[in-house]
PDB file of N, CA and C in Angstrom:
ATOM      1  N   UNK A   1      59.476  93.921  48.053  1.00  0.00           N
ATOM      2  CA  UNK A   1      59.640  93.072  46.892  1.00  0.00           C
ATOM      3  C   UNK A   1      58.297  92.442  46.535  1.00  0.00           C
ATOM      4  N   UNK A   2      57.936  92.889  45.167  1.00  0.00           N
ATOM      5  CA  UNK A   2      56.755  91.865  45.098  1.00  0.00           C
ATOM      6  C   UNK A   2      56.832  90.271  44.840  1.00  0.00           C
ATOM      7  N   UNK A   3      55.793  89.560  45.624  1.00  0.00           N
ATOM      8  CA  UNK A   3      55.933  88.251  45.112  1.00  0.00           C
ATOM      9  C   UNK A   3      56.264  87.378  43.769  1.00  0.00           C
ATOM     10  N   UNK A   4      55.981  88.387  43.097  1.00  0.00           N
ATOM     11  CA  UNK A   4      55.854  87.967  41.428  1.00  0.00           C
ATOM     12  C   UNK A   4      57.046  88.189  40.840  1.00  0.00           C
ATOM     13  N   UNK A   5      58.134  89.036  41.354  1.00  0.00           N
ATOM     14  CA  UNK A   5      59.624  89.272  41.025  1.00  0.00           C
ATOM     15  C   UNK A   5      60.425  87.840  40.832  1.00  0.00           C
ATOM     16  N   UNK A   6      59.613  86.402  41.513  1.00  0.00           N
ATOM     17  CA  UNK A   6      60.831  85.998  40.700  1.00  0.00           C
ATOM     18  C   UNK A   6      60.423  84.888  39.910  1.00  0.00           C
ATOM     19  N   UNK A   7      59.144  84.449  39.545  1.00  0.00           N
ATOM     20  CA  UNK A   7      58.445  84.446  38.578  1.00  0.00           C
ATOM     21  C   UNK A   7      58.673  85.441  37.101  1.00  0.00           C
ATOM     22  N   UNK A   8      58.788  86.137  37.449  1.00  0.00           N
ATOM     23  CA  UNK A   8      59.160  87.157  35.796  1.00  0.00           C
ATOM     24  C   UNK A   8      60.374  87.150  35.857  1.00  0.00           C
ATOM     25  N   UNK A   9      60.922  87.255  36.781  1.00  0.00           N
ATOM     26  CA  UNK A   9      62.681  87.256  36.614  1.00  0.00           C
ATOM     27  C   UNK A   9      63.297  85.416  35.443  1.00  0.00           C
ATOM     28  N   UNK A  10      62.588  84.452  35.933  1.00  0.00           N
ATOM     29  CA  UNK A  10      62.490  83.315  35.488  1.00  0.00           C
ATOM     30  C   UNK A  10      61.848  83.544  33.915  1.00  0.00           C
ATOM     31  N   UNK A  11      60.676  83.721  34.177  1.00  0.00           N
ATOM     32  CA  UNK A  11      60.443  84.108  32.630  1.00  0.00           C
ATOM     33  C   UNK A  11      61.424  84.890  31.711  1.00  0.00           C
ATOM     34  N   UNK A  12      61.810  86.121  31.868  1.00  0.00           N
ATOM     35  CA  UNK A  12      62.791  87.020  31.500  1.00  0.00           C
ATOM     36  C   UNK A  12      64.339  86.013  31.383  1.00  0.00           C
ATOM     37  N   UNK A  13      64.270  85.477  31.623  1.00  0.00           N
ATOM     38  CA  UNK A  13      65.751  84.369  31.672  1.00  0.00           C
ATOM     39  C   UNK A  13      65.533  83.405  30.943  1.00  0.00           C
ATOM     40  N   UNK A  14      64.081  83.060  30.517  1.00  0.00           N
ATOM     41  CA  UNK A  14      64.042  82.381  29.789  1.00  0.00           C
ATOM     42  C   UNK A  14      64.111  82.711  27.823  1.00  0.00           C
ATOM     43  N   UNK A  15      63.357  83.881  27.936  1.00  0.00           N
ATOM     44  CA  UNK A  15      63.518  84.333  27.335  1.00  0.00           C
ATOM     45  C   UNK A  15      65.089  84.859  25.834  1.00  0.00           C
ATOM     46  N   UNK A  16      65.667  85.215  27.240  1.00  0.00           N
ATOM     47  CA  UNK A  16      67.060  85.859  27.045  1.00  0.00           C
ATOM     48  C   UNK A  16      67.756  84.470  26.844  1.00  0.00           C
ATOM     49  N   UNK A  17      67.987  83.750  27.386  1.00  0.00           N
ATOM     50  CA  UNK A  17      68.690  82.389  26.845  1.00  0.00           C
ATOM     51  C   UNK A  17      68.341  81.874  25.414  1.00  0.00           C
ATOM     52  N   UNK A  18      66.805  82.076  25.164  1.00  0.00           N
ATOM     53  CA  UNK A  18      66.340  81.237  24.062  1.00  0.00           C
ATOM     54  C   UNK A  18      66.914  82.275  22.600  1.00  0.00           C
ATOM     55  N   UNK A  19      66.676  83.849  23.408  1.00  0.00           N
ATOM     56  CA  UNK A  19      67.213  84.619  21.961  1.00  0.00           C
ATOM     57  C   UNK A  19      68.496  84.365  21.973  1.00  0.00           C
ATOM     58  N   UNK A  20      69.798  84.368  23.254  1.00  0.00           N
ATOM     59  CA  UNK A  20      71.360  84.286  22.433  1.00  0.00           C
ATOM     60  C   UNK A  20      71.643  83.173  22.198  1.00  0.00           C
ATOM     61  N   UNK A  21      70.875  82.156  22.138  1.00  0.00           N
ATOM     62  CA  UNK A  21      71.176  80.851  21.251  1.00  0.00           C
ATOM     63  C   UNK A  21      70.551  80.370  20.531  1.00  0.00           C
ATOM     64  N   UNK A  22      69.994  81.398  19.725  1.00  0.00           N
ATOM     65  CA  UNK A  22      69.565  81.428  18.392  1.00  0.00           C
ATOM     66  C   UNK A  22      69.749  81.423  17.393  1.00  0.00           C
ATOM     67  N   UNK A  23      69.902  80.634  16.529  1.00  0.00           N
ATOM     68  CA  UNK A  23      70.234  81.167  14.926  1.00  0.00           C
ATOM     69  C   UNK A  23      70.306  81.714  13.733  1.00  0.00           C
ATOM     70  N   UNK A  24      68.518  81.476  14.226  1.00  0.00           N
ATOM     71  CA  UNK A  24      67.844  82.595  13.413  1.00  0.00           C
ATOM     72  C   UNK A  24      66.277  82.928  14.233  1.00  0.00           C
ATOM     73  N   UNK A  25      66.195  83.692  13.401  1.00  0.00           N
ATOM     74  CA  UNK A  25      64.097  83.928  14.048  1.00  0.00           C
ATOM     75  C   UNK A  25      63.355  83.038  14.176  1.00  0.00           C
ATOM     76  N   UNK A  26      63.194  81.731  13.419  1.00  0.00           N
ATOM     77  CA  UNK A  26      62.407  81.481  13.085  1.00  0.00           C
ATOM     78  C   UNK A  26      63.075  80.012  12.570  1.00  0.00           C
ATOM     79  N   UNK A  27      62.531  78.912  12.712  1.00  0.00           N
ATOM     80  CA  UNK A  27      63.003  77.466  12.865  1.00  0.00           C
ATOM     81  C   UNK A  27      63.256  77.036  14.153  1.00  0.00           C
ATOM     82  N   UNK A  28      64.052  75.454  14.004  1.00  0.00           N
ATOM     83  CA  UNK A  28      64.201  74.529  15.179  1.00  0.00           C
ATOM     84  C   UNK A  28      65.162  75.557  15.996  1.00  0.00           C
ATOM     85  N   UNK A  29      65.918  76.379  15.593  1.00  0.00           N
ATOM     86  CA  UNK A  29      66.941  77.056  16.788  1.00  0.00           C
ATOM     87  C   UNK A  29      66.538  78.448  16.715  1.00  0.00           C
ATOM     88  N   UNK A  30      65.180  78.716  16.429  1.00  0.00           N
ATOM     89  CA  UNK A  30      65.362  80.027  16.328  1.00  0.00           C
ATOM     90  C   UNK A  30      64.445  81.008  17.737  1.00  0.00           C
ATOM     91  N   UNK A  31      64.760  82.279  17.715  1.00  0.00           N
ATOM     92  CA  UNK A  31      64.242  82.558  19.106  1.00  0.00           C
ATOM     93  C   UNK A  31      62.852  82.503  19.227  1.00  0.00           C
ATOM     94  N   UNK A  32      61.699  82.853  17.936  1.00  0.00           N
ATOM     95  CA  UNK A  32      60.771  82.724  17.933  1.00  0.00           C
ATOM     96  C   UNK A  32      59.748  81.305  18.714  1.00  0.00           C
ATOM     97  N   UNK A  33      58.840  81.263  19.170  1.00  0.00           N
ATOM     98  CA  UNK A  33      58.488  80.813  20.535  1.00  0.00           C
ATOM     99  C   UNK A  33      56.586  81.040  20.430  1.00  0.00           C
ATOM    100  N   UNK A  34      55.936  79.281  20.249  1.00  0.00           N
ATOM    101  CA  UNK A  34      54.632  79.410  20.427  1.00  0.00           C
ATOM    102  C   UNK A  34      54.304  79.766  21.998  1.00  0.00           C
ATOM    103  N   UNK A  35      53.557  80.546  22.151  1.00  0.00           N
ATOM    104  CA  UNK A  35      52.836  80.909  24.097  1.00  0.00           C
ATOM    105  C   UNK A  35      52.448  79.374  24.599  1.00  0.00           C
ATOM    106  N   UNK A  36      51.817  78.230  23.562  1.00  0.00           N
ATOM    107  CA  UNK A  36      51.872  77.338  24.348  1.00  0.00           C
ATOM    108  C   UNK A  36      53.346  77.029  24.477  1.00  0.00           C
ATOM    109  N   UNK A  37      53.732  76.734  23.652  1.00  0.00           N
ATOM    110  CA  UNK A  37      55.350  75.842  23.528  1.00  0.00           C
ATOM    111  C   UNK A  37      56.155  77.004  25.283  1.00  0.00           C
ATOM    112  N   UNK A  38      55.935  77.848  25.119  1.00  0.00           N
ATOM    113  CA  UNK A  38      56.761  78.526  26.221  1.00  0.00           C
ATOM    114  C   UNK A  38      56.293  78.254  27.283  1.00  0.00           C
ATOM    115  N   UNK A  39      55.077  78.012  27.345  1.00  0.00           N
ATOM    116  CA  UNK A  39      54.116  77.904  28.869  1.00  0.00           C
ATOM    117  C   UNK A  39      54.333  76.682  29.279  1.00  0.00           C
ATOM    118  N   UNK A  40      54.761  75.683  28.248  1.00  0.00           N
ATOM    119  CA  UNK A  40      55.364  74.349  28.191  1.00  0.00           C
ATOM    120  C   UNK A  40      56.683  74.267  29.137  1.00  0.00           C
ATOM    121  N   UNK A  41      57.672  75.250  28.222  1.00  0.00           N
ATOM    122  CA  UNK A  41      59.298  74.905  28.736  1.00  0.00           C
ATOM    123  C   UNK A  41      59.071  75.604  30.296  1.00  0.00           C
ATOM    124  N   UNK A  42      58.222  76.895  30.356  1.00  0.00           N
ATOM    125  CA  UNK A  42      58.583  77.526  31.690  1.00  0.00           C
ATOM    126  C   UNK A  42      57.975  76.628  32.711  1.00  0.00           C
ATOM    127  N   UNK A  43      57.006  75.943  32.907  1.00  0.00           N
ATOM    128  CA  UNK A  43      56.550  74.742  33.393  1.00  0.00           C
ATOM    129  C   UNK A  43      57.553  73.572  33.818  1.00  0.00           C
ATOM    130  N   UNK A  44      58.242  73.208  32.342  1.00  0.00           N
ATOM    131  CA  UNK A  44      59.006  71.721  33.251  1.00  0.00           C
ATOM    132  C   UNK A  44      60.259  72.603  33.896  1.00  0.00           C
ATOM    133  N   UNK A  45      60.955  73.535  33.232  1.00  0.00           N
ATOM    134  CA  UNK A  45      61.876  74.191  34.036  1.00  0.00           C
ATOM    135  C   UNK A  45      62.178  74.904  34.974  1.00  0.00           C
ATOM    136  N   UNK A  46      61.053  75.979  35.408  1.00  0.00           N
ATOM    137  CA  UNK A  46      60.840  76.571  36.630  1.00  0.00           C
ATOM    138  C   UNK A  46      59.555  76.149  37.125  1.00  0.00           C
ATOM    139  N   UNK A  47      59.167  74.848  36.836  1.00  0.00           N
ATOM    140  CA  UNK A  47      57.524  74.839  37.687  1.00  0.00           C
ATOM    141  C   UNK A  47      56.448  75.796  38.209  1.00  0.00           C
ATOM    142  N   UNK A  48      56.432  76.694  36.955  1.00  0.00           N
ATOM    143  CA  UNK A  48      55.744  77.741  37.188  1.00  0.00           C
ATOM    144  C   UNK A  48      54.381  77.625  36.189  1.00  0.00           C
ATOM    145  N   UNK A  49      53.210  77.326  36.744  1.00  0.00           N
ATOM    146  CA  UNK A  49      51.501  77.433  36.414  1.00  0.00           C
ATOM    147  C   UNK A  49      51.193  78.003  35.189  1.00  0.00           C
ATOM    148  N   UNK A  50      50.738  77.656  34.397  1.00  0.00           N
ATOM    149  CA  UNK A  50      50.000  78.408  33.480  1.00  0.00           C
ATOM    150  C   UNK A  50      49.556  79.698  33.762  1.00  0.00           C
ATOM    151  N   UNK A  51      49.047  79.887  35.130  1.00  0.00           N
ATOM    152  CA  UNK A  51      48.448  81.128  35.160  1.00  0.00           C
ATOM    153  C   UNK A  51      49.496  82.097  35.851  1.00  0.00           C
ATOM    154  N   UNK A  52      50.156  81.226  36.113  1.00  0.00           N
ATOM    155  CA  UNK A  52      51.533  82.592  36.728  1.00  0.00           C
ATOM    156  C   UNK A  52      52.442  83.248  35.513  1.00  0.00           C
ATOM    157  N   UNK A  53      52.424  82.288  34.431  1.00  0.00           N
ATOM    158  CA  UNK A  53      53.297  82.635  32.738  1.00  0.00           C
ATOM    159  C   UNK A  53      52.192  83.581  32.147  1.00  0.00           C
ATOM    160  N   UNK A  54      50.971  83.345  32.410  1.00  0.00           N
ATOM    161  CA  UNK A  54      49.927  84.407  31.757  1.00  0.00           C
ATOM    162  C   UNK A  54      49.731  85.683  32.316  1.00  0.00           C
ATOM    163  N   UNK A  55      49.589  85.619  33.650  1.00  0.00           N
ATOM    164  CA  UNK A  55      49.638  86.732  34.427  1.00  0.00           C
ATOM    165  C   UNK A  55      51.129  87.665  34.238  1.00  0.00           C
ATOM    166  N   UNK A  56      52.082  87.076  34.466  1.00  0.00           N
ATOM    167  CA  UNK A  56      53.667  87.492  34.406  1.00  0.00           C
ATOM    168  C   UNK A  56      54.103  88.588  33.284  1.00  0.00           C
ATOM    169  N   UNK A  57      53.592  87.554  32.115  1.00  0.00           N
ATOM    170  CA  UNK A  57      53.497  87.956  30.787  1.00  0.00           C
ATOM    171  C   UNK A  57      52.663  89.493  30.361  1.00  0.00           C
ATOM    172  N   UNK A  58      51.371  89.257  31.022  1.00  0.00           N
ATOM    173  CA  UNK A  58      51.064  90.378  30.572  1.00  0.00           C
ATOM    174  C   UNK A  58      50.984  91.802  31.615  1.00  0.00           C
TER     175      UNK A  58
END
């Protein structure tokens, strides 16, 4: 198992939550998502580093 499996698994969940409770693309409910604003939520919610959401990500 790599270490990083649950780091992206977290990301990937975050993800997927933010699109099925969406409303639309784009606005206050929509799935669309600034890299800071996400590096933000994955931070207070899974306490995961800037550089682990950057690395993960790409």
């Amino acid at each position: 198992m790599n270490p990083n499996d649950a780091a992206r698994q977290q990301i990937l969940q975050f993800f997927y939550e933010r699109n099925h409770s969406a409303t639309s693309r784009y606005g206050k409910k929509g799935s669309a998502v600034k890299l800071s604003d996400a590096k933000r939520e994955l931070k207070a919610r899974f306490a995961l580093t800037q550089q682990q959401v950057m690395s993960d990500l790409t």
